[in-house]
PDB file of N, CA and C in Angstrom:
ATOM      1  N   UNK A   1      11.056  29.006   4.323  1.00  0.00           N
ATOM      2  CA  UNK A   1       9.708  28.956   4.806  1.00  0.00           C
ATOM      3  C   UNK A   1       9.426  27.516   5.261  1.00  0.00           C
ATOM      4  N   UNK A   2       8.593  27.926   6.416  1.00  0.00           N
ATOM      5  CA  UNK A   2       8.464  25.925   7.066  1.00  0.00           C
ATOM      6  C   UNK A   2       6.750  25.387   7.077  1.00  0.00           C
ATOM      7  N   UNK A   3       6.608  24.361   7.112  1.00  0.00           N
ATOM      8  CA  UNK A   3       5.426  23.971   7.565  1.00  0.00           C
ATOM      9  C   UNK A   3       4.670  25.050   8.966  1.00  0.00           C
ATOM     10  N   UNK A   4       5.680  24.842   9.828  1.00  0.00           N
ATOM     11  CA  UNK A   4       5.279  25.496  10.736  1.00  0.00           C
ATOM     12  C   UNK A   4       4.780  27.030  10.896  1.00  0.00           C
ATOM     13  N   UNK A   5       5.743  27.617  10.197  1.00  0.00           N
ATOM     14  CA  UNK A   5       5.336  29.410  10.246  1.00  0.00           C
ATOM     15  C   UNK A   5       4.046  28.945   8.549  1.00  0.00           C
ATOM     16  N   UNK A   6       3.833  28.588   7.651  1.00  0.00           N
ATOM     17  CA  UNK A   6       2.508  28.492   7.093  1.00  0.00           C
ATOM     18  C   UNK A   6       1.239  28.147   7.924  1.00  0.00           C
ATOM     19  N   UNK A   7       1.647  27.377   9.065  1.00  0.00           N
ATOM     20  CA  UNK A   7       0.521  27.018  10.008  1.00  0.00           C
ATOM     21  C   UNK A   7       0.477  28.353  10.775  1.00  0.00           C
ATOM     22  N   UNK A   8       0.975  28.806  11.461  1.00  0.00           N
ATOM     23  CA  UNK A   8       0.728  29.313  12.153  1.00  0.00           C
ATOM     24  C   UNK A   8       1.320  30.893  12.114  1.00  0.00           C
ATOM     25  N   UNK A   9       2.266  31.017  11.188  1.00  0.00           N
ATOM     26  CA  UNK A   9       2.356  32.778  11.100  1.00  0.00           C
ATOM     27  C   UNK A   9       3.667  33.287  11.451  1.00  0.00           C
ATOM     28  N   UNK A  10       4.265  32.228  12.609  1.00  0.00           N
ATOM     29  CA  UNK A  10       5.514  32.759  12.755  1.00  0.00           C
ATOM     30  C   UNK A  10       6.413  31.712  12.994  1.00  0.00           C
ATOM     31  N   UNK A  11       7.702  31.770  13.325  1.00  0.00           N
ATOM     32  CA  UNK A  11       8.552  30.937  13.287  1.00  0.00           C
ATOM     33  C   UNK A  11       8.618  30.009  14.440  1.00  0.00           C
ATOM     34  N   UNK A  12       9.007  29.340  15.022  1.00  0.00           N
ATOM     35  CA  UNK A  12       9.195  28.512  15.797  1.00  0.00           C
ATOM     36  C   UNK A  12       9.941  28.956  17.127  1.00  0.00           C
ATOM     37  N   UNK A  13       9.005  29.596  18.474  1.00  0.00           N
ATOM     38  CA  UNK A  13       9.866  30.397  19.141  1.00  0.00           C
ATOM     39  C   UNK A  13      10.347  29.707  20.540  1.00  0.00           C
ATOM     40  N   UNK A  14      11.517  29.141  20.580  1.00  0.00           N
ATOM     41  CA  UNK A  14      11.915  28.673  21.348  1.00  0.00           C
ATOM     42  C   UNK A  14      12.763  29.611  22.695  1.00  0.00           C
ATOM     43  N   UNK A  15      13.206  28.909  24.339  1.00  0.00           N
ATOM     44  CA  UNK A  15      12.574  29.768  25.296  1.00  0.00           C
ATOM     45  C   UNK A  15      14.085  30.990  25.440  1.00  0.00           C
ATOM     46  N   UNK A  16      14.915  30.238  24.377  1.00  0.00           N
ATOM     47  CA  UNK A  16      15.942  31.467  24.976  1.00  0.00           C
ATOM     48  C   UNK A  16      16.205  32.646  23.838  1.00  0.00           C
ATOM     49  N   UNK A  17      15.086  32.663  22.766  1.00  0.00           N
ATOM     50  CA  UNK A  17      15.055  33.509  21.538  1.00  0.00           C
ATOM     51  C   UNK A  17      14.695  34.868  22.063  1.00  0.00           C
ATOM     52  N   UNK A  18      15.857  35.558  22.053  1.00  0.00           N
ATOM     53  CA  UNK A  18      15.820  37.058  22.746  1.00  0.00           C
ATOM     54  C   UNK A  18      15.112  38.111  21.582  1.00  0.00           C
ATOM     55  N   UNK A  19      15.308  37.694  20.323  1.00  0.00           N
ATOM     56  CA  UNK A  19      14.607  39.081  19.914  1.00  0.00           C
ATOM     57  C   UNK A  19      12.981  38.619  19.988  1.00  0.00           C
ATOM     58  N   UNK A  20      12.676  37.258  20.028  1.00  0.00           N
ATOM     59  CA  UNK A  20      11.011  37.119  20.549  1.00  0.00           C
ATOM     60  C   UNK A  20      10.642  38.116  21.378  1.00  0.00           C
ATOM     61  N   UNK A  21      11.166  38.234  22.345  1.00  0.00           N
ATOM     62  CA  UNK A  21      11.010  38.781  23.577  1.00  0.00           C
ATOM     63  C   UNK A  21      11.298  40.166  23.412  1.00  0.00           C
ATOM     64  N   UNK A  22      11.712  41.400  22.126  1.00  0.00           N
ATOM     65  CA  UNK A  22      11.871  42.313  22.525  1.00  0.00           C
ATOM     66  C   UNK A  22      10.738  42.875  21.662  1.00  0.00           C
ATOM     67  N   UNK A  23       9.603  41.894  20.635  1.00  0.00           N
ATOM     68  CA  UNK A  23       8.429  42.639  19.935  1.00  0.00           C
ATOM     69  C   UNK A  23       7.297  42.431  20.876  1.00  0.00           C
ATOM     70  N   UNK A  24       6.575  43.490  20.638  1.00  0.00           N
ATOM     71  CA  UNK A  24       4.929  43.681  21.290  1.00  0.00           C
ATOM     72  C   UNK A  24       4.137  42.847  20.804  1.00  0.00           C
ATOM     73  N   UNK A  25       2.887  42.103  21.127  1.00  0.00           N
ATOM     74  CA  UNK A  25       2.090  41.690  21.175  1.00  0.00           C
ATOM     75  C   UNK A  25       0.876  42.242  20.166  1.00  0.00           C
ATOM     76  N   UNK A  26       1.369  43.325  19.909  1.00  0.00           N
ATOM     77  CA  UNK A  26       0.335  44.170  19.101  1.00  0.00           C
ATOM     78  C   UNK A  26       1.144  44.261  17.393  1.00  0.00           C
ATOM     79  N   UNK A  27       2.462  44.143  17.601  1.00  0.00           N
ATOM     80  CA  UNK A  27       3.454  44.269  16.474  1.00  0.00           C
ATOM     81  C   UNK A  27       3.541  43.125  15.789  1.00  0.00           C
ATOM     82  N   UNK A  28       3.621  42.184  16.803  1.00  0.00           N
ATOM     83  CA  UNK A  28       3.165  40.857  16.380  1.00  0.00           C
ATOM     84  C   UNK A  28       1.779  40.573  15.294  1.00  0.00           C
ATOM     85  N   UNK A  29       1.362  40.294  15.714  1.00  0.00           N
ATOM     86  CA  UNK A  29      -0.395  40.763  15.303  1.00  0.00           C
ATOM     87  C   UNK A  29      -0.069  41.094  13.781  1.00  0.00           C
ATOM     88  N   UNK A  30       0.156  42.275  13.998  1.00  0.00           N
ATOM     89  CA  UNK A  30       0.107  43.368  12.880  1.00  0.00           C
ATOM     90  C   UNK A  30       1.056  42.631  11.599  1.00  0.00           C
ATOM     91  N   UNK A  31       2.338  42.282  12.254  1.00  0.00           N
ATOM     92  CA  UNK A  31       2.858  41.358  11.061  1.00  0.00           C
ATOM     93  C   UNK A  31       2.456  40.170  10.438  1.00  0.00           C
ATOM     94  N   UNK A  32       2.089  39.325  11.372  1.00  0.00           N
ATOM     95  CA  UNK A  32       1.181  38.359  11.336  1.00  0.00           C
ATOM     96  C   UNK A  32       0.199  38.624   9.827  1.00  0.00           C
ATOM     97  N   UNK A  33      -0.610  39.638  10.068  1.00  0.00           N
ATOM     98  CA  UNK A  33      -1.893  39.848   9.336  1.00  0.00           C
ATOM     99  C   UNK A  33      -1.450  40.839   7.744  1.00  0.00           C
ATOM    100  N   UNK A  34      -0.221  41.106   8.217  1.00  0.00           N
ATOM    101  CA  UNK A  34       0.512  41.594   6.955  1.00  0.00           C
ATOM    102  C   UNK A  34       0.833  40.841   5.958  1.00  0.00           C
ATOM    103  N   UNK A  35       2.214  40.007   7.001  1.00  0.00           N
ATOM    104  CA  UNK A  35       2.990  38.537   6.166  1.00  0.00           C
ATOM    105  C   UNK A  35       2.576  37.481   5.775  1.00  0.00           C
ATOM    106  N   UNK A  36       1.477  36.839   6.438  1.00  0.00           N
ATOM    107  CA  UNK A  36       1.078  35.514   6.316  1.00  0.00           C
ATOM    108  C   UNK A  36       0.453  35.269   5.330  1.00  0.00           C
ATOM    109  N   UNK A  37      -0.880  36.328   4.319  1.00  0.00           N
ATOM    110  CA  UNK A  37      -1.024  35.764   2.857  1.00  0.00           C
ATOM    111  C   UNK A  37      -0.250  35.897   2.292  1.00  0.00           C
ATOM    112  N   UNK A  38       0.823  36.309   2.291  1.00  0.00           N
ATOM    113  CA  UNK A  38       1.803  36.987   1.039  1.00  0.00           C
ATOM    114  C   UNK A  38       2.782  35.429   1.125  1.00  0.00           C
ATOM    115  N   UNK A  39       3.530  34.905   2.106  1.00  0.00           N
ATOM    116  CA  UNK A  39       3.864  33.768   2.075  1.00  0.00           C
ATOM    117  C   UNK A  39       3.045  32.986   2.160  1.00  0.00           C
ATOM    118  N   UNK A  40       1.599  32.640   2.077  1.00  0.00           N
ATOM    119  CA  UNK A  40       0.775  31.111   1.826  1.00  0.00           C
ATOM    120  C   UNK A  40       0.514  31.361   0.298  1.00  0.00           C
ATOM    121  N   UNK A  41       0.685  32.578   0.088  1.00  0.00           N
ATOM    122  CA  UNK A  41       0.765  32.604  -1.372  1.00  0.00           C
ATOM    123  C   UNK A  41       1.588  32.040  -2.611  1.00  0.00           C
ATOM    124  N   UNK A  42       2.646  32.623  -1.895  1.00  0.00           N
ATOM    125  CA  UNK A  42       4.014  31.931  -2.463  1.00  0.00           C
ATOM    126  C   UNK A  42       4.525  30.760  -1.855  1.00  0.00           C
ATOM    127  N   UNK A  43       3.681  30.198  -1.366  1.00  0.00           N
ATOM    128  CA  UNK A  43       3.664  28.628  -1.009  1.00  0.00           C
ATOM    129  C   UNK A  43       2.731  27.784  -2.246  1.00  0.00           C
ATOM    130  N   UNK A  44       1.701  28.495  -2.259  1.00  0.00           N
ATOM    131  CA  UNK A  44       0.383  28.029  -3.212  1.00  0.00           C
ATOM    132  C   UNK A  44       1.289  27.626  -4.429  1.00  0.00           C
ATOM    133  N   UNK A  45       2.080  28.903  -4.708  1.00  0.00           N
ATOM    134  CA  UNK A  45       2.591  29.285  -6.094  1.00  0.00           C
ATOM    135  C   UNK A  45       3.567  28.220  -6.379  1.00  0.00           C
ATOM    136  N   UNK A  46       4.797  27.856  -5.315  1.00  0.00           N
ATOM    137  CA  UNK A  46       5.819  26.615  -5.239  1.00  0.00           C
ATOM    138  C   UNK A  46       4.898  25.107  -5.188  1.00  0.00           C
ATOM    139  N   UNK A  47       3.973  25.005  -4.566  1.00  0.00           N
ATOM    140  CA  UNK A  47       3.248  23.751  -5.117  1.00  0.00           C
ATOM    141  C   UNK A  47       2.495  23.637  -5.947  1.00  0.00           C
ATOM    142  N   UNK A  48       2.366  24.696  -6.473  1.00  0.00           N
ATOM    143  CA  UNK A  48       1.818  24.565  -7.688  1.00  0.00           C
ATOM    144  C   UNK A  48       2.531  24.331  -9.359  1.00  0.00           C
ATOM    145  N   UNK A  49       3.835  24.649  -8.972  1.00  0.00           N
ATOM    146  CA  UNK A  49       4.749  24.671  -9.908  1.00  0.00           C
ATOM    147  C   UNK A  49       5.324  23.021  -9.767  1.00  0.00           C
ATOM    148  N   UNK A  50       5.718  22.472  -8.743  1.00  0.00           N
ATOM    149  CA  UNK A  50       5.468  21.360  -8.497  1.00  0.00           C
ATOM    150  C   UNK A  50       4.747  20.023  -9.064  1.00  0.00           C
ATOM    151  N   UNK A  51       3.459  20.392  -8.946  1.00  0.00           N
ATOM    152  CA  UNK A  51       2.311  19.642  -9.325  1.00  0.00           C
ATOM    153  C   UNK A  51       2.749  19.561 -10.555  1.00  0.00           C
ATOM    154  N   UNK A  52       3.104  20.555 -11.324  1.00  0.00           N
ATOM    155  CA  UNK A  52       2.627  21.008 -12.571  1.00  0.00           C
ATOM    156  C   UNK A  52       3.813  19.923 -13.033  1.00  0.00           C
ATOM    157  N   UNK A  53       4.682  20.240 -12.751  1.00  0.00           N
ATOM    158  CA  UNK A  53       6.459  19.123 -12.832  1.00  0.00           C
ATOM    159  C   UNK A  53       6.288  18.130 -12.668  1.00  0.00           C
ATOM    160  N   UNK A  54       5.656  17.592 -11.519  1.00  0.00           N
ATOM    161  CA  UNK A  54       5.173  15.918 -11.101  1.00  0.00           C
ATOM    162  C   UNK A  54       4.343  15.413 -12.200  1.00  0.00           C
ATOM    163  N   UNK A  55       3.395  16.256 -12.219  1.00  0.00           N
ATOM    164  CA  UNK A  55       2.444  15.687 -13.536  1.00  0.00           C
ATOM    165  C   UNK A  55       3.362  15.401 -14.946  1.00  0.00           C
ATOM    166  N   UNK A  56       3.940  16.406 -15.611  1.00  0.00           N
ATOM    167  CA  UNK A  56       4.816  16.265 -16.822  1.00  0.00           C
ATOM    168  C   UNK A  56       5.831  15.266 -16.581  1.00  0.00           C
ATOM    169  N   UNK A  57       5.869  14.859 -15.356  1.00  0.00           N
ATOM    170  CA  UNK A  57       6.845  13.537 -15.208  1.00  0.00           C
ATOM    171  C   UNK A  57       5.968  12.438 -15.681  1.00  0.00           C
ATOM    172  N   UNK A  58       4.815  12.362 -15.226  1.00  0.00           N
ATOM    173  CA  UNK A  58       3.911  11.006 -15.059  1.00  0.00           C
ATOM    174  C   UNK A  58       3.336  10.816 -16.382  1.00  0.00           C
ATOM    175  N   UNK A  59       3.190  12.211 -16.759  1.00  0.00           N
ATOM    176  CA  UNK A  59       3.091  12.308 -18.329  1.00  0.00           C
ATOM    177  C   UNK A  59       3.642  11.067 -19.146  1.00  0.00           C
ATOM    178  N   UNK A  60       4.658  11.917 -19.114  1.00  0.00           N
ATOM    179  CA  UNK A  60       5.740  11.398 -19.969  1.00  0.00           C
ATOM    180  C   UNK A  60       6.196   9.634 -19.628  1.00  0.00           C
ATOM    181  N   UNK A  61       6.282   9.243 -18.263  1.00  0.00           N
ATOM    182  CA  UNK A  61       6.519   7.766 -17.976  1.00  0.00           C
ATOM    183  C   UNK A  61       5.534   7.022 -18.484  1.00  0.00           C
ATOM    184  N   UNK A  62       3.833   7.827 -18.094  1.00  0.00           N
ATOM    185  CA  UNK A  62       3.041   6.713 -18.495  1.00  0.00           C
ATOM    186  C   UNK A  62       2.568   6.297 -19.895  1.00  0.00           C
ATOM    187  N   UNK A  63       3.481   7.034 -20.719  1.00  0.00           N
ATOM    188  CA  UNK A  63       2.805   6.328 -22.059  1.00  0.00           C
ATOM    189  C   UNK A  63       3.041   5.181 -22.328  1.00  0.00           C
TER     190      UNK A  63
END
């Protein structure tokens, strides 16, 4: 998962990506509005586990 498809929903479609070119506009969409909380979710969830690690580091150094 990238910065980019969390911004914006899908992957990074560059001009000679043939299966871009063989979904609908409407299919698109539809996945879009399917996929995209389910991975900002499990983005939430990986920085959050994170945080949680960074902190128990700083914890622990700053005594």
């Amino acid at each position: 998962m990238t910065p980019f498809y969390l911004t914006y929903g899908r992957k990074v479609i560059l001009p000679d990506n043939e299966e871009v070119k063989r979904i609908t506009m409407i299919k698109r969409i539809e996945h879009i509005i399917e996929e995209l909380p389910i991975k900002r979710y499990e983005a939430k969830k990986n920085i959050e586990k994170a945080q949680e690690q960074q902190k128990k580091y700083h914890d622990k150094i700053g005594k």
